[in-house]
Protein backbone atom coordinates (compact mmCIF):
# COMPACT_ATOMS: atom_id res chain seq x y z
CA UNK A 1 26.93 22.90 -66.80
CA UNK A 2 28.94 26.36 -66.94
CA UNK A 3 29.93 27.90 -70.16
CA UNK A 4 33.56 28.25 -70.50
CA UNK A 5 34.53 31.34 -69.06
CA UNK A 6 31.41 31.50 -66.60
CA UNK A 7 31.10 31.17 -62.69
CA UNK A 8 29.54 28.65 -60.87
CA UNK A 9 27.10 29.66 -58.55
CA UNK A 10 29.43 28.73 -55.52
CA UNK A 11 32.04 30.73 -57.56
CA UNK A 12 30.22 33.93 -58.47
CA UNK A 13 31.27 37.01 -56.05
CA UNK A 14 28.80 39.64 -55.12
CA UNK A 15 28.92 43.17 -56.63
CA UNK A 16 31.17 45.84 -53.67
CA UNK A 17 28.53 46.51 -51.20
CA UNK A 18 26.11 44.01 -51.47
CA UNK A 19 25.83 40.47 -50.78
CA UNK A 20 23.78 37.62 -52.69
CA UNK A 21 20.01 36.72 -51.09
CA UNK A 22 18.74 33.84 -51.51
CA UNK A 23 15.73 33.05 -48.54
CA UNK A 24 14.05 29.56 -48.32
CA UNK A 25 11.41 28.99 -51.10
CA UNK A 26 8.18 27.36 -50.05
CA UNK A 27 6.00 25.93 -52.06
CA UNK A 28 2.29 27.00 -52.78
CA UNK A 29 1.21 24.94 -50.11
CA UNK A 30 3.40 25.76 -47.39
CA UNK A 31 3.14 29.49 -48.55
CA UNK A 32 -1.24 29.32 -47.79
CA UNK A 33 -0.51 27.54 -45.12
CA UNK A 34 2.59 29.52 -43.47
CA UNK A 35 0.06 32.70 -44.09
CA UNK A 36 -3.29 31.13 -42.61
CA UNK A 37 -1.09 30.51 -39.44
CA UNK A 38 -0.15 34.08 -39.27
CA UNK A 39 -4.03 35.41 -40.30
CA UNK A 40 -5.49 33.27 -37.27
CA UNK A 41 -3.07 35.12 -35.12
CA UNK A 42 -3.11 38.83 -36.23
CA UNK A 43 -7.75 37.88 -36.65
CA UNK A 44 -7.21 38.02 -32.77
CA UNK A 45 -5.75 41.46 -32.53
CA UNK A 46 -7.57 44.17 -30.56
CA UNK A 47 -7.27 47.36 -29.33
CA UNK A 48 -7.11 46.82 -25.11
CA UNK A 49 -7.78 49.54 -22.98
CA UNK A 50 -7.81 47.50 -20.03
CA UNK A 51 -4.62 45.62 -18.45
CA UNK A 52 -3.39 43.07 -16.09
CA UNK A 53 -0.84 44.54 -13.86
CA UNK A 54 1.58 41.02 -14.70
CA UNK A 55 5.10 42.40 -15.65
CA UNK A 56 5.87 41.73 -19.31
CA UNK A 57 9.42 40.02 -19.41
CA UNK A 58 11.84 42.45 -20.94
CA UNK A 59 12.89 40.33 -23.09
CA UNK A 60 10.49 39.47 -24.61
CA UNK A 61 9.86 43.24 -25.59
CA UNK A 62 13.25 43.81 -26.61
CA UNK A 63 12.70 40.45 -29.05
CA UNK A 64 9.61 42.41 -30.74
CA UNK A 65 11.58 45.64 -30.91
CA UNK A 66 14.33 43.90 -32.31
CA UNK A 67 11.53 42.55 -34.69
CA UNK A 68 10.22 45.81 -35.45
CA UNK A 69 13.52 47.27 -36.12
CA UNK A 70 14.13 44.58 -39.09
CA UNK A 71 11.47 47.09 -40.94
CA UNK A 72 12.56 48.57 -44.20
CA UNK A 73 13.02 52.62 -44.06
CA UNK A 74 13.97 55.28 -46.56
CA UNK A 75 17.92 55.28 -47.52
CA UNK A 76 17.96 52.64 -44.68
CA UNK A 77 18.04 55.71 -41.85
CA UNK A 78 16.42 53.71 -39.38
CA UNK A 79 14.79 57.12 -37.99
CA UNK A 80 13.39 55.02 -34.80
CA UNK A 81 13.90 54.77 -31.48
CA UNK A 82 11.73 52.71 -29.04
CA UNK A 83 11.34 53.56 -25.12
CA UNK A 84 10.15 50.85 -22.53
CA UNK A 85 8.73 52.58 -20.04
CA UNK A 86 7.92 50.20 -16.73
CA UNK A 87 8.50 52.82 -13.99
CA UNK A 88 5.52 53.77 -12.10
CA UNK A 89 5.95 57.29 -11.06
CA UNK A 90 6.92 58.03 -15.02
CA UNK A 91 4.06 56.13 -16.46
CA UNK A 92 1.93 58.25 -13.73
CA UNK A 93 3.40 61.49 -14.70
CA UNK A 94 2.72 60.47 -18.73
CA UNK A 95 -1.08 59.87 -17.90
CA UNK A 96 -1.07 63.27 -15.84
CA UNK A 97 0.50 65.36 -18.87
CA UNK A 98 -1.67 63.11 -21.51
CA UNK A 99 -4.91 63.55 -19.72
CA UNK A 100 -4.28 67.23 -19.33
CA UNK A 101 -4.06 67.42 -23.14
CA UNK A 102 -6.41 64.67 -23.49
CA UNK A 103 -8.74 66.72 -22.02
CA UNK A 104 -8.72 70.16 -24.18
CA UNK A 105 -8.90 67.66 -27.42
CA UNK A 106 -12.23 66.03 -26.18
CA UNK A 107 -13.67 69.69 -25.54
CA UNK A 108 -12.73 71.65 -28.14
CA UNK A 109 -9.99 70.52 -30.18
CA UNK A 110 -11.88 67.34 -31.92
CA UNK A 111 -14.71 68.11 -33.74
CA UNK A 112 -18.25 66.33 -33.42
CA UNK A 113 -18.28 63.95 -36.13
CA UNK A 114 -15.24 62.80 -34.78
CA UNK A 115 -16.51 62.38 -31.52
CA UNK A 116 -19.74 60.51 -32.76
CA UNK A 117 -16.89 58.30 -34.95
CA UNK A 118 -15.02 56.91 -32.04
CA UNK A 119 -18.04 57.07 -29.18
CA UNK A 120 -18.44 52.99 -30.20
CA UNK A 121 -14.78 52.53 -28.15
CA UNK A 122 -16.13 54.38 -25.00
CA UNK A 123 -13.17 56.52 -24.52
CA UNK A 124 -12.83 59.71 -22.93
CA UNK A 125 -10.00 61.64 -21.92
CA UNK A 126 -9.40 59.54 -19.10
CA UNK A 127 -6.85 57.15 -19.93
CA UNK A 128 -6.32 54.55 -16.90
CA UNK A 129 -4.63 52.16 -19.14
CA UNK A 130 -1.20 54.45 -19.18
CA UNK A 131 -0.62 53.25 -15.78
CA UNK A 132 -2.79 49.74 -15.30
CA UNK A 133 -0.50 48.44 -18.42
CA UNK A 134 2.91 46.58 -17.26
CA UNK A 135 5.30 48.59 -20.32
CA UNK A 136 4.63 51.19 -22.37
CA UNK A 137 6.39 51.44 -25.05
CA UNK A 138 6.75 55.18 -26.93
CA UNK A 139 8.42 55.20 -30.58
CA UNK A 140 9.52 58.20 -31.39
CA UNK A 141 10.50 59.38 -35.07
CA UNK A 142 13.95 60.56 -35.54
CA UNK A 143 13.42 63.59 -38.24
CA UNK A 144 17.63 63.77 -38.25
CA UNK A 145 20.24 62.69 -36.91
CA UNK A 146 23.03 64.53 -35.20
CA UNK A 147 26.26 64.41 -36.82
CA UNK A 148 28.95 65.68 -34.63
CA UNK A 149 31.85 65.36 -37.71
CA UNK A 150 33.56 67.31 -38.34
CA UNK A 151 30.74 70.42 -36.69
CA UNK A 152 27.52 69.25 -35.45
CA UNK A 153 25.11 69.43 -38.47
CA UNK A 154 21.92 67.65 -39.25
CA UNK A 155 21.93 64.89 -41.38
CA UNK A 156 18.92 64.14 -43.01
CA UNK A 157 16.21 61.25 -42.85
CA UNK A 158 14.07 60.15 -45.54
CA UNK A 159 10.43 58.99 -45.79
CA UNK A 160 9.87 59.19 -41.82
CA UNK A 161 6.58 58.97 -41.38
CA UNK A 162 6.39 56.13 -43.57
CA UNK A 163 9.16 53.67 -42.43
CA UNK A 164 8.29 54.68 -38.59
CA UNK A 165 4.77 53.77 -39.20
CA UNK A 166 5.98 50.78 -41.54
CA UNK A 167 8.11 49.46 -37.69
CA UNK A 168 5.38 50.29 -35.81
CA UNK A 169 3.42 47.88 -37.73
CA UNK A 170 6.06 45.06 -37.48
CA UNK A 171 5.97 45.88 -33.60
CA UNK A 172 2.53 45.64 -33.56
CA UNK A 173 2.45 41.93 -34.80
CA UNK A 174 5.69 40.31 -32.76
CA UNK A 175 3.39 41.90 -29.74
CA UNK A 176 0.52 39.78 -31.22
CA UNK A 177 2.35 37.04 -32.09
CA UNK A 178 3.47 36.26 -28.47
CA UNK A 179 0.08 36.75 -27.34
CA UNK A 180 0.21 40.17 -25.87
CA UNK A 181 -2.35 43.24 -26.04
CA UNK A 182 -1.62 46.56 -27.42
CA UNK A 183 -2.99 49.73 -27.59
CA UNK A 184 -2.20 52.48 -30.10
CA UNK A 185 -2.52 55.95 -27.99
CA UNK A 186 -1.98 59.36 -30.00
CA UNK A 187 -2.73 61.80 -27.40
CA UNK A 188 -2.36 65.16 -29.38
CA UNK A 189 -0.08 67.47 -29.27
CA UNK A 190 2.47 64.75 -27.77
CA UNK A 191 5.52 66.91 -27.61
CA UNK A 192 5.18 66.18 -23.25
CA UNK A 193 6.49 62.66 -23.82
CA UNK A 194 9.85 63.90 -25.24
CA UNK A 195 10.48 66.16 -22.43
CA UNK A 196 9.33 63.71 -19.67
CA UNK A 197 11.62 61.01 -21.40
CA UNK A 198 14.52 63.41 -21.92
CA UNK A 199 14.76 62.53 -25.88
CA UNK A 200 17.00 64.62 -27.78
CA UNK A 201 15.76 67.67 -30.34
CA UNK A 202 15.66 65.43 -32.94
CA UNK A 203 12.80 63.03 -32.16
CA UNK A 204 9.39 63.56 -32.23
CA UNK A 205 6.57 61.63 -30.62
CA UNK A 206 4.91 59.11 -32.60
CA UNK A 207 2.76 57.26 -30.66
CA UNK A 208 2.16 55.74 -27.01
CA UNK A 209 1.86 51.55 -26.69
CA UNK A 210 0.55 50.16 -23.66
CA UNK A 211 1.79 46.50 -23.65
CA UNK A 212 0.49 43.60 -21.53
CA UNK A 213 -2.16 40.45 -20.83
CA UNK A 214 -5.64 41.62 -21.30
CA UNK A 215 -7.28 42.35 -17.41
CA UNK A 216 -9.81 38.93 -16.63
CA UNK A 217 -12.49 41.20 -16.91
CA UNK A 218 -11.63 43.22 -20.12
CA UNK A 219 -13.90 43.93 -22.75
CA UNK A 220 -13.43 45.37 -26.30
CA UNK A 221 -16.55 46.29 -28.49
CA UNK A 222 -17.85 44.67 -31.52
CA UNK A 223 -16.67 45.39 -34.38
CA UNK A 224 -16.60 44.04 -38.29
CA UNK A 225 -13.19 44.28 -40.16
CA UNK A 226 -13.70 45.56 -44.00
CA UNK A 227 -14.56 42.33 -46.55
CA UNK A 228 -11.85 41.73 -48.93
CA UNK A 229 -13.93 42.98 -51.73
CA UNK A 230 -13.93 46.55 -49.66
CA UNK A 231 -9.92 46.17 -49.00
CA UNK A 232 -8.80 45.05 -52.06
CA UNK A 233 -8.90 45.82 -56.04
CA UNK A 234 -6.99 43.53 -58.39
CA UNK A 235 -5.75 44.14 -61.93
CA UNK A 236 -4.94 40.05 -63.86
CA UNK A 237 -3.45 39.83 -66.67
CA UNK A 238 -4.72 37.81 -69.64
CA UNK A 239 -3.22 34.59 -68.42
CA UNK A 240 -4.86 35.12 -64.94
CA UNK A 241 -8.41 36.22 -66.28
């Protein structure tokens, strides 16, 4: 029962500006098991280097972008902006300016221990996958945004790095989830894929995703993901000791 004087629950009125949130509670149960779904899905993730030509329905790509684009960001900016590229003669120009760059990285811009660090993935500067993959999609980071009110200034983004990365991430498992492969391509310097795409002065190149099915004959080495014990430190309190 309400006190005299106090609001019900279907009574009580947010504070200006916000709104009440109140998601579906699960129990412990439905919690482990809600998460162990997920975990056998995202266990299956791997970095693909070698595609099936199959189209990707749009949108289904939009749905993961849309998915990624639910991810928290600093004063709620939003400094994203995600570019399907399924054109062929772009996709081939992109693998002509990344393997040019590719290229001087691999012979004298990355140094040998980081050479002998990623020789177990049997990549080179050669990078077939930019066209053999369906999509590509290339996030760029928006460091400001253009305000054109009353004089065009620039009005600043917070945390960028961060919440892109954070959307990338969300990207990265709606892809998984409806059982596509991804890649994650940095080709270094990237600033080619901003003028290729025509992107404004205020985004930067983040990073390259091929998107599609896995080729029939496509392989991916073997690796071992860190033990819990190496991921994770945890600090109980008395009650949890």
């Amino acid at each position: 029962m309400a006190e005299a004087g106090e609001k019900t629950s279907s009574e009580a009125v947010p504070s200006e500006g916000f709104e009440f949130y109140a998601p579906e509670r699960f129990t412990p149960e439905q919690m482990k098991e809600r998460l162990a779904s997920l975990e056998n899905v995202l266990a299956g993730r791997r970095s693909v280097r070698h595609f099936s030509p199959n189209p990707v329905p749009m949108d289904v790509l939009e749905s993961a972008i849309r998915i990624a684009s639910s991810a928290p960001s600093g004063a709620h900016k939003q400094p994203w902006t995600f570019c399907i590229v399924t054109d062929p003669k772009l996709k081939a120009s992109i693998r002509e300016a990344a393997e040019r760059e590719e290229l001087i990285s691999y012979t004298s811009r990355m140094s040998e221990r980081w050479l002998a660090d990623i020789k177990f993935t049997g990549t080179d500067h050669v990078k077939p996958f930019i066209e053999e993959a369906p999509a590509l999609i290339i996030v760029f980071k928006r460091l400001y945004e253009l305000d054109d009110q009353p004089a065009p200034t620039k009005a600043p983004n917070y945390y960028v790095p961060e919440s892109v990365g954070i959307a990338t991430g969300f990207l990265l498992v709606a892809l998984q989830q409806a059982g596509l492969a991804a890649l994650t391509h940095t080709p270094s310097p990237m600033n080619f894929l901003g003028k290729l795409l025509g992107r404004p002065e205020n985004e930067r190149a983040f990073l390259n995703i091929p998107v599609g099915w896995p080729a029939s004959d496509a392989e991916v080495p073997i690796i071992r993901r860190k033990s819990m014990a190496e991921v994770m430190v945890k600090y109980p309190g008395s009650e949890e000791e």
